[in-house]
N, C-alpha and C. Protein backbone atom coordinates (compact mmCIF):
# COMPACT_ATOMS: atom_id res chain seq x y z
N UNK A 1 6.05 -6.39 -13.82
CA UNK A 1 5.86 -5.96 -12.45
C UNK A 1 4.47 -6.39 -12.00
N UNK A 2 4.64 -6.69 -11.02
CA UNK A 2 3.28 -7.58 -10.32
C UNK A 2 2.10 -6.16 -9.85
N UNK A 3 0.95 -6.56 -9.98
CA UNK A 3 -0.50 -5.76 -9.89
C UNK A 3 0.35 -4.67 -8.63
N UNK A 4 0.22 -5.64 -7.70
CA UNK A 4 0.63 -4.91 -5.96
C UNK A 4 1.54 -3.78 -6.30
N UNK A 5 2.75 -4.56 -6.77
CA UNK A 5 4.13 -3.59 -6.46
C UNK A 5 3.38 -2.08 -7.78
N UNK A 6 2.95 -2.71 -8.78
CA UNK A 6 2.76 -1.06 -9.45
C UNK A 6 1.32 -0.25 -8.41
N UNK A 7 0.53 -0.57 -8.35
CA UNK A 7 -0.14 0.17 -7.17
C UNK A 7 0.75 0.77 -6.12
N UNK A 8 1.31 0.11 -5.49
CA UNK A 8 2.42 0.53 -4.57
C UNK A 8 3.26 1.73 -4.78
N UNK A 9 3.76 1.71 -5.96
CA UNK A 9 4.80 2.26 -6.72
C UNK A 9 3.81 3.83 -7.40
N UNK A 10 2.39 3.38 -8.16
CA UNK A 10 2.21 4.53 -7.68
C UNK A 10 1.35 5.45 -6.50
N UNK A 11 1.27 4.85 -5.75
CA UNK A 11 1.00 5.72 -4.63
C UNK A 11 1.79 6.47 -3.92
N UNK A 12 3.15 5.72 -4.05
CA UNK A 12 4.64 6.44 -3.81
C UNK A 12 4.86 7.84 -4.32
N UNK A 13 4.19 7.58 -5.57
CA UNK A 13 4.44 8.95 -6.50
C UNK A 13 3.30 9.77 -5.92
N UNK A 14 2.39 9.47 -6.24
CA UNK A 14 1.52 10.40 -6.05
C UNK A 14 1.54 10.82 -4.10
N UNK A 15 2.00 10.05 -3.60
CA UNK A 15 2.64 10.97 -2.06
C UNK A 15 3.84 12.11 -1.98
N UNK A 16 4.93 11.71 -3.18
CA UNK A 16 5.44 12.70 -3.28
C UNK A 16 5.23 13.77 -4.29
N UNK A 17 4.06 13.89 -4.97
CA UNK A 17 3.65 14.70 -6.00
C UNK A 17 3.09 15.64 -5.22
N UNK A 18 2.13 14.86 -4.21
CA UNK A 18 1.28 15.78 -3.09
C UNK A 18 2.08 16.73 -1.92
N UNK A 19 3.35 16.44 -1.43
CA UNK A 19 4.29 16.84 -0.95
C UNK A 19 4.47 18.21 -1.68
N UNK A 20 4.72 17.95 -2.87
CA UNK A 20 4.95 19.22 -4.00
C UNK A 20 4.16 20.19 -4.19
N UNK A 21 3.58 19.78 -4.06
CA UNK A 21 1.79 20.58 -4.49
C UNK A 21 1.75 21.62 -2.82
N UNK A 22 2.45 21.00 -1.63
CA UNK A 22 2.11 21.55 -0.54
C UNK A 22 3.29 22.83 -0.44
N UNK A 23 2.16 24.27 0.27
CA UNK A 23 3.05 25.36 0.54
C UNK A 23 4.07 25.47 1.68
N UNK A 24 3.20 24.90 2.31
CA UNK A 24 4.26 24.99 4.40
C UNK A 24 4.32 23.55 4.47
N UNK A 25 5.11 23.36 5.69
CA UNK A 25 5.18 22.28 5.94
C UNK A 25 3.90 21.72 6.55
N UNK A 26 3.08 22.71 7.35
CA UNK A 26 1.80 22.03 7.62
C UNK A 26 1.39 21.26 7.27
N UNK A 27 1.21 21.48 5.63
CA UNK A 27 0.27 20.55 4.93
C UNK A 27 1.14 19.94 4.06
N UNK A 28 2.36 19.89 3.98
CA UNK A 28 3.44 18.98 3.60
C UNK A 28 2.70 17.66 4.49
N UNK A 29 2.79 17.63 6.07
CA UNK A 29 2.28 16.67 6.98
C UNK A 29 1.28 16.32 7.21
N UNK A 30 -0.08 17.38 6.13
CA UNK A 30 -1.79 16.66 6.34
C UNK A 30 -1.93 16.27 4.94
N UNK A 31 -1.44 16.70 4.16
CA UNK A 31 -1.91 16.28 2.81
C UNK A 31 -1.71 15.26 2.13
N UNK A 32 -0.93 14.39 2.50
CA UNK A 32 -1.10 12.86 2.28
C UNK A 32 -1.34 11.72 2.94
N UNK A 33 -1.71 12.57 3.89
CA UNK A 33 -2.29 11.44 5.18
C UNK A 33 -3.50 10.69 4.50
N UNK A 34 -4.35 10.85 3.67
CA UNK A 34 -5.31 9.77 3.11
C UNK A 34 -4.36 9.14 2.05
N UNK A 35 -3.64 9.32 1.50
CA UNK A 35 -2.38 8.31 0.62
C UNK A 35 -2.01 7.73 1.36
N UNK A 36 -1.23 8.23 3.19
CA UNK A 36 -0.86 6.88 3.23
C UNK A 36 -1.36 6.10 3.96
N UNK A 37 -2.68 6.12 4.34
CA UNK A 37 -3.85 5.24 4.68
C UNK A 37 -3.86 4.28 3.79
N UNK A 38 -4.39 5.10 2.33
CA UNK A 38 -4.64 3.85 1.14
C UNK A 38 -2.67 2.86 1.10
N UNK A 39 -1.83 3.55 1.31
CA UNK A 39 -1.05 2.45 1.04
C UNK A 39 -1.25 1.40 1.97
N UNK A 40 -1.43 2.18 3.34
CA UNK A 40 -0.92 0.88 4.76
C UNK A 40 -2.06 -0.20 4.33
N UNK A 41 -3.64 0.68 3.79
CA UNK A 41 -4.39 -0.49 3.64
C UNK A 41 -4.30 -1.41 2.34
N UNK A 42 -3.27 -0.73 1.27
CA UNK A 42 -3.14 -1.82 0.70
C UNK A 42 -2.33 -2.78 0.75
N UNK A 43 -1.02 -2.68 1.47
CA UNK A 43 0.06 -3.37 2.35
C UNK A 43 -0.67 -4.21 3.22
N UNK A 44 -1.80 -4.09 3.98
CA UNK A 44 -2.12 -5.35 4.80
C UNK A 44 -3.22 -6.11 3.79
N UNK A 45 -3.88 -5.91 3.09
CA UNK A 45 -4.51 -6.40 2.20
C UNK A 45 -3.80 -7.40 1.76
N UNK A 46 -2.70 -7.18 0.86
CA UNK A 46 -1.83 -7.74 0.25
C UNK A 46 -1.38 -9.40 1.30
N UNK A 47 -0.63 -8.68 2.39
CA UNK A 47 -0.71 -9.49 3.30
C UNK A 47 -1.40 -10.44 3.90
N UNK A 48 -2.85 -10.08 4.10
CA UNK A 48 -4.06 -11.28 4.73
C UNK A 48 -3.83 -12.07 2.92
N UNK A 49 -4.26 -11.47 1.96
CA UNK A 49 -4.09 -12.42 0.96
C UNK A 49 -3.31 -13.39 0.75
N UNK A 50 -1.90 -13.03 1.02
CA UNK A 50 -0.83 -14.15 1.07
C UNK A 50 -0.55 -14.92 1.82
N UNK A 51 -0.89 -14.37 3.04
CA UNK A 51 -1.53 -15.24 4.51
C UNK A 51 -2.40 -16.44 3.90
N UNK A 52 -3.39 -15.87 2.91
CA UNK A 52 -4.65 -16.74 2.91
C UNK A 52 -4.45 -18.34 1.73
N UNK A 53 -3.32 -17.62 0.95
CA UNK A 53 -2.99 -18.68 0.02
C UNK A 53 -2.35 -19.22 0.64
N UNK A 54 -0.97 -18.94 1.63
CA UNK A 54 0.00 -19.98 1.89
C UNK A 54 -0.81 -20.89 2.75
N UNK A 55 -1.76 -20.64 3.93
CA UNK A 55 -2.73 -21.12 4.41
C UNK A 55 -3.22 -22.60 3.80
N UNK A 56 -3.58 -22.03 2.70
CA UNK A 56 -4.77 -22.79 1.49
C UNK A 56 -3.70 -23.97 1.01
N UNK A 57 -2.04 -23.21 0.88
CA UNK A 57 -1.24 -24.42 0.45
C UNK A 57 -1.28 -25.54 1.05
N UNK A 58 -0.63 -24.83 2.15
CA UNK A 58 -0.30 -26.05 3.61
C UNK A 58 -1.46 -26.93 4.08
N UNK A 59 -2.58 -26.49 4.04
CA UNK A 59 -3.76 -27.32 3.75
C UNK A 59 -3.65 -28.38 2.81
N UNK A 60 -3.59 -27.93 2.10
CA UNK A 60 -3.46 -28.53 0.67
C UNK A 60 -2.49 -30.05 0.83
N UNK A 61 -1.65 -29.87 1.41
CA UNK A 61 0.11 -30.11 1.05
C UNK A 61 -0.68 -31.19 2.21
N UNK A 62 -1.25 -31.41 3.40
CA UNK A 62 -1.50 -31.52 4.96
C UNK A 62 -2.76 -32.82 4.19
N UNK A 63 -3.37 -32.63 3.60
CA UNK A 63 -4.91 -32.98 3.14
C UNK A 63 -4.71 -34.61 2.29
């Protein structure tokens, strides 16, 4: 399994671990709001990166 997808995979968990951990729904709905920050920001991360290689290919391929 690739670096990304297990990061991914566990942040998944640990959003629904934090879910668990919560009494009301209140904080069912605040308490992983910094999890899923860190995912979205590691989802576009991921993204400009692969952006940046295919980029680098086609350059490449162009050159």
């Amino acid at each position: 399994m690739s670096d990304f997808a297990d990061r991914i995979r566990r942040t998944l968990a640990e959003i629904e671990r934090t879910k668990g951990m919560a009494d009301s729904p209140d904080r069912v709905a605040v308490y992983p709001d910094p999890i899923y920050t860190s995912l979205v920001r590691d989802i576009v991360e991921e993204i400009k990166k692969e952006i940046k290689e295919e980029a680098l290919r086609e350059l490449k391929k162009s050159g």
